[in-house]
C-alpha atoms as a PDB file:
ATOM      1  CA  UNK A   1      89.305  67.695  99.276  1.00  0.00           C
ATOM      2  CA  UNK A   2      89.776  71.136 100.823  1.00  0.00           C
ATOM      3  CA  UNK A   3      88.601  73.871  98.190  1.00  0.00           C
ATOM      4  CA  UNK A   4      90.872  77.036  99.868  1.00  0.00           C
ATOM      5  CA  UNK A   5      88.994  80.385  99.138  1.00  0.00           C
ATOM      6  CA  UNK A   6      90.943  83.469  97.173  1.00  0.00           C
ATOM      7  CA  UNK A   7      90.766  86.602  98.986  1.00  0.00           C
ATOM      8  CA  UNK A   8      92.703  89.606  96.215  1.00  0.00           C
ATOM      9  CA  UNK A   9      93.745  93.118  97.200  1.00  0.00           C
ATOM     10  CA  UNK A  10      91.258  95.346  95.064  1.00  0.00           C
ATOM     11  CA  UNK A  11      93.868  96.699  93.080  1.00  0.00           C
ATOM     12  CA  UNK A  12      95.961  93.780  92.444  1.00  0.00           C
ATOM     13  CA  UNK A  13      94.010  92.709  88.745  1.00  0.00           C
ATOM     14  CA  UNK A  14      95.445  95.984  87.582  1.00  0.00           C
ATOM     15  CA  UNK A  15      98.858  95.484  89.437  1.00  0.00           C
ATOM     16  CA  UNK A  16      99.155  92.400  87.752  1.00  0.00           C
ATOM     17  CA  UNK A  17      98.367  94.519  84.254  1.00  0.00           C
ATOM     18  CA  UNK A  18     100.442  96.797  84.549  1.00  0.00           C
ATOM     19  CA  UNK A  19     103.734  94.959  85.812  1.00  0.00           C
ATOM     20  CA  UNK A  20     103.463  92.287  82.628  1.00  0.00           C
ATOM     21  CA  UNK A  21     104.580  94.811  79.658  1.00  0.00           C
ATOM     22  CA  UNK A  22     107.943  95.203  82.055  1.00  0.00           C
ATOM     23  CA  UNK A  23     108.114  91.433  82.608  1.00  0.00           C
ATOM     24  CA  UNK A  24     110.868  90.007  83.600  1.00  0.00           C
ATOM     25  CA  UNK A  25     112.887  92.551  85.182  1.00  0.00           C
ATOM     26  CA  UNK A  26     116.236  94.410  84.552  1.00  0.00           C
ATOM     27  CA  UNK A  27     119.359  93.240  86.360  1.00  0.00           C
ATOM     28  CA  UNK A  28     119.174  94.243  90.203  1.00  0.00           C
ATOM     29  CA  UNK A  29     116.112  96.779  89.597  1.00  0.00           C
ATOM     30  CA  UNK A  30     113.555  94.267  91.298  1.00  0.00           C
ATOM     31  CA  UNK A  31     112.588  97.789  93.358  1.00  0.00           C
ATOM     32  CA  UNK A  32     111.973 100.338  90.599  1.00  0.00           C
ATOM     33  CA  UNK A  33     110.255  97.760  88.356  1.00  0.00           C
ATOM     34  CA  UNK A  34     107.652  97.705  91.189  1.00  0.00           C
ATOM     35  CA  UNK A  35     108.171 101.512  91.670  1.00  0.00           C
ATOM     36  CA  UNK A  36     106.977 101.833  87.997  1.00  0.00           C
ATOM     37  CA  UNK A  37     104.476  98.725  87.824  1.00  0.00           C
ATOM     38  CA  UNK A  38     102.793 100.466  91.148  1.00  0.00           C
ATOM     39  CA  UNK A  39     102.666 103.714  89.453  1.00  0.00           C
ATOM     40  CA  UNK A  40     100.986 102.637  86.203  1.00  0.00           C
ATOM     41  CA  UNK A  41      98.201 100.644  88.291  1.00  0.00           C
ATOM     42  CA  UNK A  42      97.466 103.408  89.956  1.00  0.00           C
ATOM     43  CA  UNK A  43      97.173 105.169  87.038  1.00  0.00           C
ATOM     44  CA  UNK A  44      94.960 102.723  85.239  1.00  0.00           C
ATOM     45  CA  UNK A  45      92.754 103.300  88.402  1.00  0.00           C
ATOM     46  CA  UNK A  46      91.993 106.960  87.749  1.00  0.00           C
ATOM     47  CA  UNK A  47      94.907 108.315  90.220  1.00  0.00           C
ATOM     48  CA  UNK A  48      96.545 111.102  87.924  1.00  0.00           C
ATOM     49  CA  UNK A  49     100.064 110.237  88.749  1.00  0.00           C
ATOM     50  CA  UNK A  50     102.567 110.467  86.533  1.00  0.00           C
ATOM     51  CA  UNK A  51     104.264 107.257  85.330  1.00  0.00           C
ATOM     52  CA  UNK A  52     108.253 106.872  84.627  1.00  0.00           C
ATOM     53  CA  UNK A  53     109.109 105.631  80.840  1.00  0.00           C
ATOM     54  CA  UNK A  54     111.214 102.310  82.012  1.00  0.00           C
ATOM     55  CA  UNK A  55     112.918 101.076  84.891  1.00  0.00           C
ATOM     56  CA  UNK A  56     115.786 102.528  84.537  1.00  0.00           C
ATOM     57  CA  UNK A  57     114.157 106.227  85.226  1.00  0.00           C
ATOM     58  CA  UNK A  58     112.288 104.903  88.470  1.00  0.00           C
ATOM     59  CA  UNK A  59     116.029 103.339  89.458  1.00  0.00           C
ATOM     60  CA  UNK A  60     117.216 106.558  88.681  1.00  0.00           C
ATOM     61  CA  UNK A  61     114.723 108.305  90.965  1.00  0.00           C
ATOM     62  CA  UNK A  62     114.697 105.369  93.444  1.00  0.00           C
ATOM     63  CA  UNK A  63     118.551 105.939  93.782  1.00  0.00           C
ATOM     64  CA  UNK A  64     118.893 102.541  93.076  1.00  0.00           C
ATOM     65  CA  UNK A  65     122.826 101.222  92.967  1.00  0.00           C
ATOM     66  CA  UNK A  66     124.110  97.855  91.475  1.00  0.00           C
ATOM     67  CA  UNK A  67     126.609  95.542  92.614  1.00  0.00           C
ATOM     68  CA  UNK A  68     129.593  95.356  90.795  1.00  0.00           C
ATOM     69  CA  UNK A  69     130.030  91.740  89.544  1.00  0.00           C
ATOM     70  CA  UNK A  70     127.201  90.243  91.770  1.00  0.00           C
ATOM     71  CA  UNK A  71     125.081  87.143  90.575  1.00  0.00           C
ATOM     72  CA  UNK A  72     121.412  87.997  91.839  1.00  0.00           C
ATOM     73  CA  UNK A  73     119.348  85.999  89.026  1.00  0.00           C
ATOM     74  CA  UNK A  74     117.296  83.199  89.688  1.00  0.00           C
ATOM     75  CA  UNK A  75     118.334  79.900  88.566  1.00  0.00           C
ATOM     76  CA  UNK A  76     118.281  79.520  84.845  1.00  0.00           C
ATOM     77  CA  UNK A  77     117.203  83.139  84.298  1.00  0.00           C
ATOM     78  CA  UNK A  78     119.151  85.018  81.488  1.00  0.00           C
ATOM     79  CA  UNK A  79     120.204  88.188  82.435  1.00  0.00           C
ATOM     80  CA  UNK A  80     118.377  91.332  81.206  1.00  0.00           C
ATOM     81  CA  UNK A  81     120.717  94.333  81.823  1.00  0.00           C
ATOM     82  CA  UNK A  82     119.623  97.593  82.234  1.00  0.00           C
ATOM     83  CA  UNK A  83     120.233 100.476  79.555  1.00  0.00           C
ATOM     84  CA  UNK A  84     122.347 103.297  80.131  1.00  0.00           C
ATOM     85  CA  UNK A  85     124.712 103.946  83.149  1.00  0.00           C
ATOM     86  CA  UNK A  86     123.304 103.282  86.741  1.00  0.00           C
ATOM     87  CA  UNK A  87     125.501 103.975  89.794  1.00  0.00           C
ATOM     88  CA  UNK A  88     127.252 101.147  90.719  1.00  0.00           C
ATOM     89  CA  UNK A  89     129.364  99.445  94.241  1.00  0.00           C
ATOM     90  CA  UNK A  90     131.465  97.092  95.031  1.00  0.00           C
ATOM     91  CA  UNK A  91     130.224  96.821  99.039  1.00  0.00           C
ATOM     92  CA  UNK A  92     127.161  94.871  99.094  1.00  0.00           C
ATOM     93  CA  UNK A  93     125.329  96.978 101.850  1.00  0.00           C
ATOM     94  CA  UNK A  94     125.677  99.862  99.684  1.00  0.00           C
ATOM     95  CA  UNK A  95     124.008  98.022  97.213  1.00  0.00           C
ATOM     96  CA  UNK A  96     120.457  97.804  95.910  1.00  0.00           C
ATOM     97  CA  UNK A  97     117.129 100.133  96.601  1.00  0.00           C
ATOM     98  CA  UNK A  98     116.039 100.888  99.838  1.00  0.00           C
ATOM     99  CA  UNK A  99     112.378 100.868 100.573  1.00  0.00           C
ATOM    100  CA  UNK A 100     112.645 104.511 101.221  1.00  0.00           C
ATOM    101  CA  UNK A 101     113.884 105.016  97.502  1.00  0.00           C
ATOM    102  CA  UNK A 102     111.113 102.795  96.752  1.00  0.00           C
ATOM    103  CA  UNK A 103     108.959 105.089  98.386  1.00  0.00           C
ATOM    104  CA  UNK A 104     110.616 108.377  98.100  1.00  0.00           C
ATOM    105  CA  UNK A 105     110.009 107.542  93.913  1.00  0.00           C
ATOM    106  CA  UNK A 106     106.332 106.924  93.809  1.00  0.00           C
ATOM    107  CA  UNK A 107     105.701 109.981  96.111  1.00  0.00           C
ATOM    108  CA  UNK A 108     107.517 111.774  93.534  1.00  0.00           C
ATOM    109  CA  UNK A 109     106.014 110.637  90.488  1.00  0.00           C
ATOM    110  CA  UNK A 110     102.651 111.211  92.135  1.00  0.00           C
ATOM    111  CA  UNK A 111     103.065 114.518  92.881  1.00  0.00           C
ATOM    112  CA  UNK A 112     100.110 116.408  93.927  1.00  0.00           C
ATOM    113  CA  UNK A 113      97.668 112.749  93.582  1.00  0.00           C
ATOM    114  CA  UNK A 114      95.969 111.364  96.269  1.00  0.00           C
ATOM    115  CA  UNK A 115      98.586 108.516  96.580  1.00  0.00           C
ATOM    116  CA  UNK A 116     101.300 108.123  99.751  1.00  0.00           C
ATOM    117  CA  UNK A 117     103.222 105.213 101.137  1.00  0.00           C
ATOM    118  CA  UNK A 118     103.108 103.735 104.308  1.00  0.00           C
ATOM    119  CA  UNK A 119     106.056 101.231 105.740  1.00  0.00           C
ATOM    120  CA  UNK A 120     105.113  98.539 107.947  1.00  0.00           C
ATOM    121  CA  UNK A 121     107.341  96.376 110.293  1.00  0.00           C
ATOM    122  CA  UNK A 122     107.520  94.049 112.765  1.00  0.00           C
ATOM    123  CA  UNK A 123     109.223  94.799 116.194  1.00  0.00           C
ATOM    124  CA  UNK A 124     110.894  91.488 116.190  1.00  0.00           C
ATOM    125  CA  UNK A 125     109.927  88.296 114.006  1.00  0.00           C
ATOM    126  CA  UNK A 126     107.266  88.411 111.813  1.00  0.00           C
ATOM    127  CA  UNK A 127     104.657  86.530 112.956  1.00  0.00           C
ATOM    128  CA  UNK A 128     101.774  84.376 110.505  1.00  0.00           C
ATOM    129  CA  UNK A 129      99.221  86.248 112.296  1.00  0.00           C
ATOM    130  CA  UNK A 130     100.957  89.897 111.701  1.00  0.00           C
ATOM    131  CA  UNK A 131     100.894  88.662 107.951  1.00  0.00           C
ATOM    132  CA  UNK A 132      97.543  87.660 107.593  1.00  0.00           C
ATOM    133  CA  UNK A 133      96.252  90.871 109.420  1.00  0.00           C
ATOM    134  CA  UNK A 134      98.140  93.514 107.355  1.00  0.00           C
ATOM    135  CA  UNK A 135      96.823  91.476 103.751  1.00  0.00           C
ATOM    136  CA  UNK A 136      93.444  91.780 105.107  1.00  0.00           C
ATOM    137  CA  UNK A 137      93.623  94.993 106.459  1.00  0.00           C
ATOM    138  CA  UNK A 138      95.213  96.298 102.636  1.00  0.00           C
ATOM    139  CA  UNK A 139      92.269  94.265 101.316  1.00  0.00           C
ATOM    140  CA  UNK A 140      89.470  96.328 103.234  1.00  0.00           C
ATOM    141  CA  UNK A 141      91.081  99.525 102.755  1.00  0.00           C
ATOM    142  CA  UNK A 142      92.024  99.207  98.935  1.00  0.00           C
ATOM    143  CA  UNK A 143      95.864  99.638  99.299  1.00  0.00           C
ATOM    144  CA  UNK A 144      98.102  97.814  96.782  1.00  0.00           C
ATOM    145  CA  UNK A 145     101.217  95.896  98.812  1.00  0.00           C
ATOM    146  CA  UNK A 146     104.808  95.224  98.398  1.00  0.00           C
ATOM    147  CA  UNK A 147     106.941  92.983 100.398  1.00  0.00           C
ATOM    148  CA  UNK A 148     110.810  92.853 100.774  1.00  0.00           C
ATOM    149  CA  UNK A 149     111.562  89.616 101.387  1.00  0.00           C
ATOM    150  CA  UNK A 150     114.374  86.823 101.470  1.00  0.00           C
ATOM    151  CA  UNK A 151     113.818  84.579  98.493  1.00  0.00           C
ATOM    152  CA  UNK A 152     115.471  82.072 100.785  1.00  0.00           C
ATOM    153  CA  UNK A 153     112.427  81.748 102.866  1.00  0.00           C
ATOM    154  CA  UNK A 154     110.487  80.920 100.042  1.00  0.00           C
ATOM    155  CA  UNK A 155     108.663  76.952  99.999  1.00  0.00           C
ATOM    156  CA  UNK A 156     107.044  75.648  97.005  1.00  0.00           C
ATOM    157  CA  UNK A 157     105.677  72.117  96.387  1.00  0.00           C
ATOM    158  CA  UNK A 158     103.834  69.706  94.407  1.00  0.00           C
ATOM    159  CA  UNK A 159      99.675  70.015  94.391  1.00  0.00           C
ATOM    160  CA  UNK A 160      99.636  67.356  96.657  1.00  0.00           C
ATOM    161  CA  UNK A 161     101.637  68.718  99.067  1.00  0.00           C
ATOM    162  CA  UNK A 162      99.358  72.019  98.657  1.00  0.00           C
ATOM    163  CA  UNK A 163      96.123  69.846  99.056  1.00  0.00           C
ATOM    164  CA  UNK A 164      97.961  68.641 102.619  1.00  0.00           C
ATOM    165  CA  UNK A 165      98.784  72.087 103.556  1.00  0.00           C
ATOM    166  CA  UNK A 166      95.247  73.035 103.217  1.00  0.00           C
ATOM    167  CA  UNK A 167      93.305  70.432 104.776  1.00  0.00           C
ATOM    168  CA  UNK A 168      95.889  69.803 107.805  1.00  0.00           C
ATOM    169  CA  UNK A 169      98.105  73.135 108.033  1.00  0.00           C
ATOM    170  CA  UNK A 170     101.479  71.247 107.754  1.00  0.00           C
ATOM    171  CA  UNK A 171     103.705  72.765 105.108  1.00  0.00           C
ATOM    172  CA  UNK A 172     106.385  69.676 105.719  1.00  0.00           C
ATOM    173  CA  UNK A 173     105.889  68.236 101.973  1.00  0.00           C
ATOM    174  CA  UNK A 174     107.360  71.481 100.378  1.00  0.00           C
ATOM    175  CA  UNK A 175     111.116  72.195  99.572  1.00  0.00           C
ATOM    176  CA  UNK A 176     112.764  75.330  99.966  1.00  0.00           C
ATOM    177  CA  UNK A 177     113.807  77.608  97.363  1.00  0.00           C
ATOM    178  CA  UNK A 178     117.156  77.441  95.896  1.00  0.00           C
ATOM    179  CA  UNK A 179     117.190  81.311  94.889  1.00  0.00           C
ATOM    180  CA  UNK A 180     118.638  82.957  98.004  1.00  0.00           C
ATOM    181  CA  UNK A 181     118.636  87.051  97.733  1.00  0.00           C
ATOM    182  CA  UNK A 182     117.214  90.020  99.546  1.00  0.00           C
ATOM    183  CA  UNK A 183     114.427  90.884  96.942  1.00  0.00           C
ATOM    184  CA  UNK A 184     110.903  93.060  96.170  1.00  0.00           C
ATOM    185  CA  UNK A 185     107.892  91.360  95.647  1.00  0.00           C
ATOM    186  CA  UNK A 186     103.879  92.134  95.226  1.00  0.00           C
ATOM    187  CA  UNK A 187     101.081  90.741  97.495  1.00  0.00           C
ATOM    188  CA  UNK A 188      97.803  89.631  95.376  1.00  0.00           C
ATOM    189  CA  UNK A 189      96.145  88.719  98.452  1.00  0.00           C
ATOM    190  CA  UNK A 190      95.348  85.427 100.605  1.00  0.00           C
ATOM    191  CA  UNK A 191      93.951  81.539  99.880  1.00  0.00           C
ATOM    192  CA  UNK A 192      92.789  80.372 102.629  1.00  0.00           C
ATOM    193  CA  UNK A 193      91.418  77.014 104.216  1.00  0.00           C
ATOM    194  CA  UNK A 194      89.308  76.491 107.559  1.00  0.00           C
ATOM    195  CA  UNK A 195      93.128  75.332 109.012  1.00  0.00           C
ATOM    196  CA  UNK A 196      95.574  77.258 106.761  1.00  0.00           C
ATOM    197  CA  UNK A 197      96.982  80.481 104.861  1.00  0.00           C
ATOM    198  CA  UNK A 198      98.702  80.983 102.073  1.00  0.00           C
ATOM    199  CA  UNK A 199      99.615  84.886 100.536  1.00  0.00           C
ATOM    200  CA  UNK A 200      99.670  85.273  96.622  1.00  0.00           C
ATOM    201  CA  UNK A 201     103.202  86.088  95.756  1.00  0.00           C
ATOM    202  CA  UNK A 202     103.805  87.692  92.262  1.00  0.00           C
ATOM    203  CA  UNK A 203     107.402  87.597  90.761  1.00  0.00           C
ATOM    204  CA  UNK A 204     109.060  89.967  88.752  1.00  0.00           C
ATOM    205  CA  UNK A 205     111.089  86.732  87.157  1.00  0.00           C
ATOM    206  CA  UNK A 206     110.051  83.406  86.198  1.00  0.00           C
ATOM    207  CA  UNK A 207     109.383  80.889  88.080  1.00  0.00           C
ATOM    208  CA  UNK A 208     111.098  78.353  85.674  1.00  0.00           C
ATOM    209  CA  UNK A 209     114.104  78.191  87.648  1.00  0.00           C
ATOM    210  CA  UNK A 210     112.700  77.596  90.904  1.00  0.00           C
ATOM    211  CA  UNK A 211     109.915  75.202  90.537  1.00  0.00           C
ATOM    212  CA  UNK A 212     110.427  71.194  90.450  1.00  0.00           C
ATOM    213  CA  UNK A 213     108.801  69.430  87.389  1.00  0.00           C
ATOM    214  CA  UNK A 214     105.542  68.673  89.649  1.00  0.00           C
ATOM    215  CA  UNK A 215     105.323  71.683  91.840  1.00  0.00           C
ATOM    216  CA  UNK A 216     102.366  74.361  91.408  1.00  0.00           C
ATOM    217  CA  UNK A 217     102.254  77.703  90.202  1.00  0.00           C
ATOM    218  CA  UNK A 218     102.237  79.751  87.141  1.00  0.00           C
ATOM    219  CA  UNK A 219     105.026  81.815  85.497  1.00  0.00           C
ATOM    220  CA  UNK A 220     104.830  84.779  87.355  1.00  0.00           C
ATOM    221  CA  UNK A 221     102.425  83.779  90.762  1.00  0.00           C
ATOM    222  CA  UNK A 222     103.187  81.602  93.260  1.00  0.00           C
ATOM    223  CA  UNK A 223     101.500  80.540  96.827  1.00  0.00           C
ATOM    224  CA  UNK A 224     103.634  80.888  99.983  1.00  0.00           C
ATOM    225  CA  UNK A 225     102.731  79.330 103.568  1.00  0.00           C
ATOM    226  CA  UNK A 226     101.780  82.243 105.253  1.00  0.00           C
ATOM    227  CA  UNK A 227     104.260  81.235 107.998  1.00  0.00           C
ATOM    228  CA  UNK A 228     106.724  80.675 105.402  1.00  0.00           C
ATOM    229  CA  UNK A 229     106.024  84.102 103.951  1.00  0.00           C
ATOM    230  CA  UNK A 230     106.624  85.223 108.185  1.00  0.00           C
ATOM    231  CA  UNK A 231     109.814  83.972 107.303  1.00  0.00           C
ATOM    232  CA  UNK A 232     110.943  85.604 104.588  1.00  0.00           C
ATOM    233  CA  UNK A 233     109.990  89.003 105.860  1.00  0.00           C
ATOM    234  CA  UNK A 234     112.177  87.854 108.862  1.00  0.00           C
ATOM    235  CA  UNK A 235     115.253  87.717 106.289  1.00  0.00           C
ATOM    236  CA  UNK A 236     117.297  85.339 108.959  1.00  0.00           C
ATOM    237  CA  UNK A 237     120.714  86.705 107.726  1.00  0.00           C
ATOM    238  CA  UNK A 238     119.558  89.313 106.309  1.00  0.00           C
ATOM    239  CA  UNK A 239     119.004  93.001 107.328  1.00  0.00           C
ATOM    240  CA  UNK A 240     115.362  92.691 108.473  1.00  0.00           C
ATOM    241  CA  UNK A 241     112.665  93.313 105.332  1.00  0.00           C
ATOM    242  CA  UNK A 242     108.699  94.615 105.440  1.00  0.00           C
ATOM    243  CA  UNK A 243     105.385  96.078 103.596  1.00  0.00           C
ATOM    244  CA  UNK A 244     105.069  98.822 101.636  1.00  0.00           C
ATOM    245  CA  UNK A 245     101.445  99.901 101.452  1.00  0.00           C
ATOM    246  CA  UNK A 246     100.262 102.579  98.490  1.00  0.00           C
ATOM    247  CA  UNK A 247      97.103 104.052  98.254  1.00  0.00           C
ATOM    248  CA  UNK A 248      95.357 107.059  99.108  1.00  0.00           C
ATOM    249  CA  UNK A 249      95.804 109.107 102.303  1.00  0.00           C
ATOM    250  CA  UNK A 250      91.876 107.939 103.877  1.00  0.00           C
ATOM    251  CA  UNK A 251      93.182 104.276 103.165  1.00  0.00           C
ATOM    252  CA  UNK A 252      96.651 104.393 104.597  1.00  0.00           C
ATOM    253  CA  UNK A 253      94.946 106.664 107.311  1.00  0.00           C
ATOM    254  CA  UNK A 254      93.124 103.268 108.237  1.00  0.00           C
ATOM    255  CA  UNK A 255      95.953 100.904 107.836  1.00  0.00           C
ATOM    256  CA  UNK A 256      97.853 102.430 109.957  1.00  0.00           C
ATOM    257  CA  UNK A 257      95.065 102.006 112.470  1.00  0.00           C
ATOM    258  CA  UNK A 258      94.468  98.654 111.960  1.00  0.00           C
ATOM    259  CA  UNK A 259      98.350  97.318 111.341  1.00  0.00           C
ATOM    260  CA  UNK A 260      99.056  99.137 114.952  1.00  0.00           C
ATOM    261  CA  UNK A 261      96.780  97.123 116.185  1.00  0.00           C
ATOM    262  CA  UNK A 262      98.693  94.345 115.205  1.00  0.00           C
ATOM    263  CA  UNK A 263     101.444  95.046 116.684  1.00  0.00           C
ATOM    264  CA  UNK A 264     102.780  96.439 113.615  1.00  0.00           C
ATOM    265  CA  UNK A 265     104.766  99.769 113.435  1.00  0.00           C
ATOM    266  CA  UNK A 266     104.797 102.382 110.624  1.00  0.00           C
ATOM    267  CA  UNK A 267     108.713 102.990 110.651  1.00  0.00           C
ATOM    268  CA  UNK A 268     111.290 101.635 108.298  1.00  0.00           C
ATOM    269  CA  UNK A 269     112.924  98.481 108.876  1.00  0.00           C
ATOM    270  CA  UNK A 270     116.733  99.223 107.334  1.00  0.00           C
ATOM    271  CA  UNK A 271     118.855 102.047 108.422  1.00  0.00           C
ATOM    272  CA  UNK A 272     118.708 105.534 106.779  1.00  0.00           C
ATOM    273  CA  UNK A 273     122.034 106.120 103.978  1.00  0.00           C
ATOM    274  CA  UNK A 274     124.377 108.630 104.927  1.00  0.00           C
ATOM    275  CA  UNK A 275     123.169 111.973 105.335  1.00  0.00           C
ATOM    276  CA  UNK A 276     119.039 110.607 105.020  1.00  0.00           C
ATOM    277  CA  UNK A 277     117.250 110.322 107.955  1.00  0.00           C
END
């Protein structure tokens, strides 16, 4: 049997830390959880940023907006709403947090720290190989990672099936997932086999809902197919999604570099709100 080899982002041990006291997250706010999860890693790390006191005030700075009677859990997840008023719309492109909220909230929370944002996307498709490179490239340059994704894109399977993906490369054996929204998610890093690639996934809901009886993963992590993962950045039917790298300006300095190389562009992949550019 293949024995795949872990590869973590630097900072993902206290990413992981710091998102679990927040665990699972408020209705709709899948972007300022991470907005405030990001922000206390860093801080754990020694970066003297300053750190919102819930969700709901890095929504608030995010400019995070609900939609009015939309259904965005998971399957079986109870809902968790958030305290307090948050703006809310009844178009669905009007809805969520854009990555530049995202970002726009943990430049502001960092103030005067040593900790910026960088936006990576594809010029068309993502490809497995565009993946893999920007993981690796966070990895050597110490940059934590976020991902807006399609949940749709998402495959999960039985060990078995995970023991075939790694020794052969074929990801047929695993279903798809039957949670289907645009949503934020962190990187952990790679496992990887002589033949195949999968990127460490962690949730800000259970997995309960979206796992069969037999399939692997833990509550909060899961595995994806690196091509799979390709996929899901893709959003097919979606407005196109992408990375969000944090970390200081020397390390995003050196992304950039590396994720041009790549074919990867520092821009934002959605279009700017009204009156933002």
């Amino acid at each position: 049997m293949v024995v795949p080899l872990r590869e973590l982002l630097p900072g993902y041990p206290a990413l992981r830390a710091a998102a679990h006291p927040e665990l699972p997250q408020k209705d709709d706010l899948c972007g300022p959880f991470w907005t405030l999860a990001v922000l206390r890693a860093l801080q754990r790390r020694g970066v003297p940023v300053q750190v919102p006191g819930s969700q709901e005030e890095a929504a608030d700075a995010a400019g995070a907006v609900r939609l009015a009677g939309a259904e965005s859990l998971p399957p079986r997840q109870p809902s968790r709403p958030p305290e307090g008023e948050l703006p809310v719309t009844e178009v669905p492109a009007q809805a969520g947090t854009t990555a530049r909220g995202l970002a726009r909230a943990i430049r502001r929370f960092a103030g005067t720290a040593d900790a910026g944002v960088l936006p990576l996307c594809s010029a068309g498709s993502w490809s497995t190989g565009e993946v893999v490179g920007a993981v690796r490239a966070a990895t050597r340059h110490d940059a934590l990672l976020l991902a807006n994704v399609a949940t749709a894109r998402y495959r999960f399977g039985a060990r078995q099936a995970w023991e075939v993906y790694f020794s052969t490369g074929d990801a047929a054996a695993m279903h798809p997932s039957p949670w289907k929204v645009g949503h934020f998610a962190a990187i952990g890093g790679l496992v990887c086999s002589p033949v195949a690639t999968a990127v460490l996934v962690h949730d800000s809901y259970p997995l309960t809902g979206l796992l069969d009886a037999e399939d692997a993963g833990s509550e909060w992590e899961h595995l994806q197919p690196a091509e799979a993962f390709a996929a899901a950045l893709t959003r097919p039917g979606l407005p196109p999604g992408g990375l969000l790298a944090v970390g200081s300006a020397a390390a995003l300095g050196a992304l950039r570099e590396e994720a041009g190389a790549l074919g990867l562009h520092p821009d934002w992949w959605e279009e700017p709100p009204p009156g933002e550019e």
